[in-house]
N, C-alpha and C. Protein backbone atom coordinates (compact mmCIF):
# COMPACT_ATOMS: atom_id res chain seq x y z
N UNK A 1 4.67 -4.70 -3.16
CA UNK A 1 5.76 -3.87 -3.60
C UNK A 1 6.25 -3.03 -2.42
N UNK A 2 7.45 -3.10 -2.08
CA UNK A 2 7.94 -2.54 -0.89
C UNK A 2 7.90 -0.65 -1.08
N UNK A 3 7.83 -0.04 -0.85
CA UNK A 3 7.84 1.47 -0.70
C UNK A 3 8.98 2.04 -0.24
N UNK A 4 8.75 1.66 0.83
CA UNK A 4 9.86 2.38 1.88
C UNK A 4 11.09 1.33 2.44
N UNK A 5 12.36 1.64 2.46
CA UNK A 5 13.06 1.22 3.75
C UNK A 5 13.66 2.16 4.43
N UNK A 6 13.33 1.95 6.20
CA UNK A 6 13.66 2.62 7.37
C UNK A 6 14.77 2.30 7.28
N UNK A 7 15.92 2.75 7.47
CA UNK A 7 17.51 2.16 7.59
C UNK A 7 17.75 2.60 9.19
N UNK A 8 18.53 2.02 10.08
CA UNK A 8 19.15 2.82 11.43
C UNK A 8 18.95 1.39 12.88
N UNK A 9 18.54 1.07 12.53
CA UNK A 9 18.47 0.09 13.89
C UNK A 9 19.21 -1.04 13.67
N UNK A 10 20.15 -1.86 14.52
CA UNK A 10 21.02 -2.49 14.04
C UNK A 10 20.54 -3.75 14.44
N UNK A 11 19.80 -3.95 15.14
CA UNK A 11 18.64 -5.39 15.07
C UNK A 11 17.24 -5.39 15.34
N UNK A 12 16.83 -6.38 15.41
CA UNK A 12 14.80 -6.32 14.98
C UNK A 12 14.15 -5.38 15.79
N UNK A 13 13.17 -4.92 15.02
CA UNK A 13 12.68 -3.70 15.86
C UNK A 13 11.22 -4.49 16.33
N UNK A 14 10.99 -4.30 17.42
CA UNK A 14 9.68 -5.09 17.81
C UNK A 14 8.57 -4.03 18.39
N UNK A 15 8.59 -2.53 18.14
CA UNK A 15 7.28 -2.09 18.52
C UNK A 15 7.35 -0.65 17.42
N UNK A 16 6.04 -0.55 16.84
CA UNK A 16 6.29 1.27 16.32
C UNK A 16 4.86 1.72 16.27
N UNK A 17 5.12 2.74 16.80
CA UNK A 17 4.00 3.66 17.21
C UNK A 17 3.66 4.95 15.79
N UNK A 18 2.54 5.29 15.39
CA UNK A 18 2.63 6.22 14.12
C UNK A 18 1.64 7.25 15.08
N UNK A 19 2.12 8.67 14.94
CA UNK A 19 1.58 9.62 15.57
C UNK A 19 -0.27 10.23 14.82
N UNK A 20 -1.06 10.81 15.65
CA UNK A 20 -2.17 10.56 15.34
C UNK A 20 -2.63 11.53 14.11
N UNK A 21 -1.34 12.33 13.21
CA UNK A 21 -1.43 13.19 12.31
C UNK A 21 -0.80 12.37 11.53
N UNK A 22 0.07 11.15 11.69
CA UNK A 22 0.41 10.37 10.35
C UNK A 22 1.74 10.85 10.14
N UNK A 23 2.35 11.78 10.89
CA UNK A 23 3.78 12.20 9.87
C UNK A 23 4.69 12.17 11.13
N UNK A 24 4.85 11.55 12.09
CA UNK A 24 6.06 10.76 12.70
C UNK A 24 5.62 9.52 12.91
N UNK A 25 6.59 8.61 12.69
CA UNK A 25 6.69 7.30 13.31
C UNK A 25 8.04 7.16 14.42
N UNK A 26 7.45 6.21 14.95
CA UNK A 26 8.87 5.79 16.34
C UNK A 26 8.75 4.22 16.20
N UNK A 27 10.00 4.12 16.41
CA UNK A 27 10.63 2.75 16.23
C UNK A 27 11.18 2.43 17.51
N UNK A 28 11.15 0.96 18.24
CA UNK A 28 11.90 0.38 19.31
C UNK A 28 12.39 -0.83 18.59
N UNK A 29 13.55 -1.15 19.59
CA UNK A 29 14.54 -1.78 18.58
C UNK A 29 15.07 -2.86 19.75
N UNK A 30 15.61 -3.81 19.73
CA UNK A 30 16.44 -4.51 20.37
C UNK A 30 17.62 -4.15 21.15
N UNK A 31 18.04 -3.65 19.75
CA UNK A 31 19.33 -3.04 20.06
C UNK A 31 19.50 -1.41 20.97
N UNK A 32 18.10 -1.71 22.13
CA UNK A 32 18.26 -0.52 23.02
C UNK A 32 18.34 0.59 22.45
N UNK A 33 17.43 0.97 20.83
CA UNK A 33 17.48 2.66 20.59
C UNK A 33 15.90 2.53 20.37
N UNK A 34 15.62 3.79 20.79
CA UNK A 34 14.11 4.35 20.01
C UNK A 34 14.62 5.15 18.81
N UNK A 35 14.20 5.23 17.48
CA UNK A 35 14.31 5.92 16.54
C UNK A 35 12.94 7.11 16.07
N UNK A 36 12.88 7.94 16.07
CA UNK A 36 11.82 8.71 16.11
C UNK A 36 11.84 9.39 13.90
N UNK A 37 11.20 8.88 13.36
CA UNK A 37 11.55 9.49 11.84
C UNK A 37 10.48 10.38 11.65
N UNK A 38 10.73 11.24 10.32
CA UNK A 38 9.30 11.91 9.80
C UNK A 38 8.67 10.83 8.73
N UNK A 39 7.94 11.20 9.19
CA UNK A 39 7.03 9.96 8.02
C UNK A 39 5.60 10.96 6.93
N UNK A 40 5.21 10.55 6.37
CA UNK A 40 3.79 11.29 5.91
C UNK A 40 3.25 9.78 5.15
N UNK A 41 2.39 9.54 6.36
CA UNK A 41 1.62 8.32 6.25
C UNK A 41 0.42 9.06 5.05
N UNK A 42 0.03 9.88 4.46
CA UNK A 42 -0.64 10.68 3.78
C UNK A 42 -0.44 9.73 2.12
N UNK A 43 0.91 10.08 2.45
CA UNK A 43 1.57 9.93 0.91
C UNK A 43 1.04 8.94 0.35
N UNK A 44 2.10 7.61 1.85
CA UNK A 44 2.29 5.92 1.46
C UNK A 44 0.49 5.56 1.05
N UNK A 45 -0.15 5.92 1.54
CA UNK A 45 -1.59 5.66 1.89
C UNK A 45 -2.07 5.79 0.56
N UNK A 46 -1.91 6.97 0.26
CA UNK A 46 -2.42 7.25 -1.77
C UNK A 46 -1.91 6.64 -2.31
N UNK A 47 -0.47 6.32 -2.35
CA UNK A 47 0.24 5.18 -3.59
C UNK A 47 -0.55 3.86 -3.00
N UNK A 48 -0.36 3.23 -2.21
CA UNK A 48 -0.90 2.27 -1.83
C UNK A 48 -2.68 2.18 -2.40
N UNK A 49 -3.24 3.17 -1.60
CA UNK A 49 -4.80 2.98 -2.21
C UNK A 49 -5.67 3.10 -3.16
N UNK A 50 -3.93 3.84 -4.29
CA UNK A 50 -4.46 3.80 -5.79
C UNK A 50 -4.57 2.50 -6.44
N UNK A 51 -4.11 1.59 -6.13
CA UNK A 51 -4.57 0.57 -6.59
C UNK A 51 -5.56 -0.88 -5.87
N UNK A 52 -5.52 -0.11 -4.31
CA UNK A 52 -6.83 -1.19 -4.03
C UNK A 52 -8.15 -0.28 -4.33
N UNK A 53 -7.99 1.04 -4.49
CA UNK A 53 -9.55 1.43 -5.17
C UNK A 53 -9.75 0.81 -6.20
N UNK A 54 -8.63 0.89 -7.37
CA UNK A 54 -9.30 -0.60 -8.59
C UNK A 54 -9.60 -1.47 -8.58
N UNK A 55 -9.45 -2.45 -7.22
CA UNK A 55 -10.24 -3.67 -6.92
C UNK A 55 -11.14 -3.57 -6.02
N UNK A 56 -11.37 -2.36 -5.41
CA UNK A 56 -12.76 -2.25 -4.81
C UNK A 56 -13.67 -1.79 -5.89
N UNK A 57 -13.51 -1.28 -6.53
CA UNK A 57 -14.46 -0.44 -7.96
C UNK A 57 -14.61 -1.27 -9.25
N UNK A 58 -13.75 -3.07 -8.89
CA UNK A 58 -13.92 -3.35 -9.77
C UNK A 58 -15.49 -4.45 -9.86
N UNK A 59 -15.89 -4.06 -11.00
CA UNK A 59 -17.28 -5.09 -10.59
C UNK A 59 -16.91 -6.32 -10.96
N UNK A 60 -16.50 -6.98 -11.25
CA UNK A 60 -16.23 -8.04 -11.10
C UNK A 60 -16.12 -9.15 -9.58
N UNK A 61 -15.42 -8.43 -8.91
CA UNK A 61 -14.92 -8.58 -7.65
C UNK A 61 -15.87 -8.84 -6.83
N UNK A 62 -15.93 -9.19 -5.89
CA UNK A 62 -16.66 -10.36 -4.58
C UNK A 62 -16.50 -8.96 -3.27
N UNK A 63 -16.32 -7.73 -3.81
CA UNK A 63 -16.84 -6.67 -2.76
C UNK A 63 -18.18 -6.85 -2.90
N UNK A 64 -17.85 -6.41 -1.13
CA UNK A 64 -19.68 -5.56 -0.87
C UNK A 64 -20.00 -4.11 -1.22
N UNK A 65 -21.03 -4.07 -1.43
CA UNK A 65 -21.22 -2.58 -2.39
C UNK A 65 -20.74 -1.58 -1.01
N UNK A 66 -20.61 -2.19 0.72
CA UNK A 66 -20.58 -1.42 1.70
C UNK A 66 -18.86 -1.20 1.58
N UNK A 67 -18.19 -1.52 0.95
CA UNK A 67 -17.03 -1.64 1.16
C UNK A 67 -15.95 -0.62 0.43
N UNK A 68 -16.91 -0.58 -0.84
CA UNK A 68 -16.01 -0.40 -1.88
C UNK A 68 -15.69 0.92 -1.78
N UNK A 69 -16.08 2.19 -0.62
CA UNK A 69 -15.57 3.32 -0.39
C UNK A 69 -14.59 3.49 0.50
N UNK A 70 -14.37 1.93 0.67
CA UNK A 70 -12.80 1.67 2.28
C UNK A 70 -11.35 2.79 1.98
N UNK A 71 -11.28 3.29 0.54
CA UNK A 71 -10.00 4.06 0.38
C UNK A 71 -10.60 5.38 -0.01
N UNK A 72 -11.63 5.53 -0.31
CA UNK A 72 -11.83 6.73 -0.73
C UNK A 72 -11.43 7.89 0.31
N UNK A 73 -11.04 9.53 0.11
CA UNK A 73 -10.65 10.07 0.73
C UNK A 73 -9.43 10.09 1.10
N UNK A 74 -8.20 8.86 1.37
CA UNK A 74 -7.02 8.69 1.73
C UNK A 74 -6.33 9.44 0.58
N UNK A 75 -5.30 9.90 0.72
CA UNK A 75 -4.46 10.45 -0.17
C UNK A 75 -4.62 11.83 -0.52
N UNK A 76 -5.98 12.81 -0.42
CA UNK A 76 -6.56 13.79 -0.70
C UNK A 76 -6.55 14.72 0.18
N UNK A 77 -6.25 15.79 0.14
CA UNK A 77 -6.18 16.78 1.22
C UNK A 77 -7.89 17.21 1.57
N UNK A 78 -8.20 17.42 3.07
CA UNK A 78 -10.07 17.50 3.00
C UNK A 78 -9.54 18.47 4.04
């Protein structure tokens, strides 16, 4: 399920860098621009890892018991 679209670069962007707090990203582009956005990789991360914690937690599933804490913490302020 798509989340987000970046709009602004007018052809393929081939490099992006996400800053080491998660809330800018930078974009390089073809079309000779760097785009610098705010981002809060925080957010995408919780919507996203609310639903692979249900298939890590699910017992059913072919996780390793080492695994199944891979999202825990994301999304949560610590």
């Amino acid at each position: 399920k798509e989340l987000r679209t970046l709009n602004g670069h007018q052809e393929s962007v081939f490099s992006v860098a996400l800053s080491s707090d998660g809330k800018t990203l930078v974009s390089g582009s073809r079309d000779t621009t760097i785009k610098v956005w705010d981002f809060d990789i925080d957010s995408l991360m919780s919507k996203s890892c609310k639903w692979v914690w249900i298939y890590l937690h699910n017992p059913n599933s072919d996780v390793k018991e080492g695994d199944r804490g891979l999202c825990d913490g994301i999304g949560t302020k610590q």
